[in-house]
Protein backbone atom coordinates (compact mmCIF):
# COMPACT_ATOMS: atom_id res chain seq x y z
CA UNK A 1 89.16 -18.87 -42.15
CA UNK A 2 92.53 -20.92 -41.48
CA UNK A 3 92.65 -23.99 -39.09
CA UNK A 4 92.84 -23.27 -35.33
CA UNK A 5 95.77 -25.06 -33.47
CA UNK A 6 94.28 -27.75 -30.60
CA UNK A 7 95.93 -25.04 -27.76
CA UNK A 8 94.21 -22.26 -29.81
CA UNK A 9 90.44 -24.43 -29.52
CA UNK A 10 91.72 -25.99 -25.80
CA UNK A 11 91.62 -21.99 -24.88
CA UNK A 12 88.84 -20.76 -26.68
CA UNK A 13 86.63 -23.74 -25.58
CA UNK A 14 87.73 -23.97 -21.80
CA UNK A 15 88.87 -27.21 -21.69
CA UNK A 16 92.81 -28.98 -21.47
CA UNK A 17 93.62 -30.53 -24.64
CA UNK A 18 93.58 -34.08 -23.47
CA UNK A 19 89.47 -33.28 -23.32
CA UNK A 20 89.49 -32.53 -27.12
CA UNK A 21 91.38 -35.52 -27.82
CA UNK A 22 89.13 -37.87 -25.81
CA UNK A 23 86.16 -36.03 -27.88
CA UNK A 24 88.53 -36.85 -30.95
CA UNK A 25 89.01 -40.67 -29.57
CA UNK A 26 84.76 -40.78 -29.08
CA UNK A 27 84.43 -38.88 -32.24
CA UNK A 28 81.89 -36.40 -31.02
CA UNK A 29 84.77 -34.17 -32.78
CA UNK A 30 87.28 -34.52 -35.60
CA UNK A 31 90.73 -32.63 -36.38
CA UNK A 32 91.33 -31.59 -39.91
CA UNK A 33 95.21 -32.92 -39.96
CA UNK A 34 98.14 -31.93 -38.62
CA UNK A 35 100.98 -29.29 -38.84
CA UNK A 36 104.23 -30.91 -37.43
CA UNK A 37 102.99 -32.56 -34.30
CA UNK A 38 99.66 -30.38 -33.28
CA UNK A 39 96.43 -31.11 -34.15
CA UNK A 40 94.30 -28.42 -36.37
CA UNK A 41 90.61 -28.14 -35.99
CA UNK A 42 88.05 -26.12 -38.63
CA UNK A 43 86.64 -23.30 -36.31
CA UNK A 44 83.47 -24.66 -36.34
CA UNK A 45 84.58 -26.91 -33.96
CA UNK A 46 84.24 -24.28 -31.60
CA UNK A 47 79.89 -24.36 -32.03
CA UNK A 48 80.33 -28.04 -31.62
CA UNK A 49 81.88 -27.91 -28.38
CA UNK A 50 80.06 -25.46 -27.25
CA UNK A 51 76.63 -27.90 -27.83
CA UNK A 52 78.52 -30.90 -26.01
CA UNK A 53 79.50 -28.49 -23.30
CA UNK A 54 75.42 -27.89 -23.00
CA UNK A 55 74.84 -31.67 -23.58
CA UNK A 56 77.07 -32.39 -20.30
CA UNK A 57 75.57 -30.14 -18.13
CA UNK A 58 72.08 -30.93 -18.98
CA UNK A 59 73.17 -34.30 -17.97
CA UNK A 60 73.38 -36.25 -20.83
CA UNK A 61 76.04 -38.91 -21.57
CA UNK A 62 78.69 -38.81 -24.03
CA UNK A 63 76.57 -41.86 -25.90
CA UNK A 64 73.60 -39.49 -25.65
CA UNK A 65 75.60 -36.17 -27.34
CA UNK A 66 76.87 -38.01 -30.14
CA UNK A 67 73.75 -39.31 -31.42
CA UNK A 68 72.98 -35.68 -31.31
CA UNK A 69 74.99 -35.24 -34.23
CA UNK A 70 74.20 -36.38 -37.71
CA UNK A 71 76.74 -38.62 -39.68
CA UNK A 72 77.49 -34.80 -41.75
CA UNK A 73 77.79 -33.53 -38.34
CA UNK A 74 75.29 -31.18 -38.12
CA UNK A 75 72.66 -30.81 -35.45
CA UNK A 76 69.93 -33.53 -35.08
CA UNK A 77 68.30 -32.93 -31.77
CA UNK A 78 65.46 -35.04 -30.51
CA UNK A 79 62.73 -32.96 -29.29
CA UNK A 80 61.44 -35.45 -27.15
CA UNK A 81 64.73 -36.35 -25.74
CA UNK A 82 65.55 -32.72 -24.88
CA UNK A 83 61.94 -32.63 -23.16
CA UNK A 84 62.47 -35.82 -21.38
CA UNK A 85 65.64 -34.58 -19.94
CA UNK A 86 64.03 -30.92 -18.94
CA UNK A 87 61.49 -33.07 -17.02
CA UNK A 88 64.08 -34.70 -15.37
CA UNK A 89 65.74 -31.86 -13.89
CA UNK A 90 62.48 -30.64 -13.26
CA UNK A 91 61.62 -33.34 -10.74
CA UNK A 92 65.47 -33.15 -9.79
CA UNK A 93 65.08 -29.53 -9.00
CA UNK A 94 62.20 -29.91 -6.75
CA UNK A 95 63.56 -32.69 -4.68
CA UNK A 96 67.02 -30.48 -4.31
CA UNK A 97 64.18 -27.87 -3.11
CA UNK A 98 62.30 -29.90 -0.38
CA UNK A 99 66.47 -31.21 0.56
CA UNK A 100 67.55 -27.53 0.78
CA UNK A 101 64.33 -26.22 3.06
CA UNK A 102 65.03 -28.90 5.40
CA UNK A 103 68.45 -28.31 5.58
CA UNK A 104 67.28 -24.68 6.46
CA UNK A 105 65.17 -25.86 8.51
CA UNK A 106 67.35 -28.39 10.50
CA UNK A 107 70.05 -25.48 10.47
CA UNK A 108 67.87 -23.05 12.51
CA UNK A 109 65.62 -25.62 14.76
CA UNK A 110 65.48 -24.22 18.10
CA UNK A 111 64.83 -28.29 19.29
CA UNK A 112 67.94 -29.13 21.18
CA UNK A 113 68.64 -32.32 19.22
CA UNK A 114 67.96 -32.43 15.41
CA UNK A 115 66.61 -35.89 16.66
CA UNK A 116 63.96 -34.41 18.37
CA UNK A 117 63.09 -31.89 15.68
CA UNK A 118 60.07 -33.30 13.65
CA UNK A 119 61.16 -31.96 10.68
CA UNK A 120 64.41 -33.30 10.79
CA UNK A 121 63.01 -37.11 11.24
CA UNK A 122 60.61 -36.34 8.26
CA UNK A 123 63.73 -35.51 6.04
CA UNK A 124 65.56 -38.89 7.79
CA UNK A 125 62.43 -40.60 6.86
CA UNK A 126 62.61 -39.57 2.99
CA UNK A 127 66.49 -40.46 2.69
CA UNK A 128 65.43 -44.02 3.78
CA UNK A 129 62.64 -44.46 1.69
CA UNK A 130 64.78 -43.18 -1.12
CA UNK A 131 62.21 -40.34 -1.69
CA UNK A 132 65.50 -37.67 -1.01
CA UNK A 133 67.75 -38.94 -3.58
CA UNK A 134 71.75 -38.79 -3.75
CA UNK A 135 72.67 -37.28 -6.42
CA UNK A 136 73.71 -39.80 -9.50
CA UNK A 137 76.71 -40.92 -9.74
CA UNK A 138 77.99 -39.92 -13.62
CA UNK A 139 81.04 -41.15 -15.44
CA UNK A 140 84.05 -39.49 -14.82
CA UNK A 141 85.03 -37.02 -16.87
CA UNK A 142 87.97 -37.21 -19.54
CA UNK A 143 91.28 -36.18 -18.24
């Protein structure tokens, strides 16, 4: 299979080229040259994105994708990472939960002030003790 222009893998991968050459800059990928002024990529790039896509919206870092990679650049998953992280959004997932009933709640409370609403104060109560959490703040994504 020939080389696939960086506009060709930009489309096919959903993202703007500057993306793939910030992944190029971090070396989670590599282009296999050049013809005139474009970069050309092997089409497996395409599988490699597509893991790095599922990396970021697990939540991992950048950092945390690329030592997903072996130096050949194959695969090499941790296990326990990927179950750490699952865990994670486990806990994540519930808290969003208890946020989202309250909301809910607080939404339909027949109390004429969500002030007096004792439901309301409970959730006011968690935000302050840190119990409802924002979410994280992550890096910024490449242009």
């Amino acid at each position: 299979m020939t080389d696939l222009d960086i506009a060709e893998v930009a489309h096919r991968a959903g993202v703007p080229a500057s993306t793939l050459r910030y992944y190029e800059e971090k070396e989670l990928i590599a282009s296999t040259g050049r013809r005139g002024l474009r970069r050309q990529y092997d089409p497996a790039v395409l599988e490699r994105l597509a893991l790095i896509a599922l990396g970021r919206t697990a939540g991992f870092s950048l950092d945390e994708i690329a030592r997903m990679f072996a130096p050949d650049g194959q695969p090499r998953i941790d296990r326990r990472l990927l179950k750490t992280k699952a865990d994670e959004l486990d806990d994540r997932i519930r808290e969003l939960g208890v946020l989202r009933d309250s909301l809910r709640h607080a939404a339909a409370c027949p109390a004429p002030s969500h002030m007096e609403c004792s439901t309301f104060r409970r959730l006011l109560r968690a935000a302050t003790a840190g119990v409802v959490k924002a979410p994280r703040k992550r890096a910024p994504r490449p242009p």
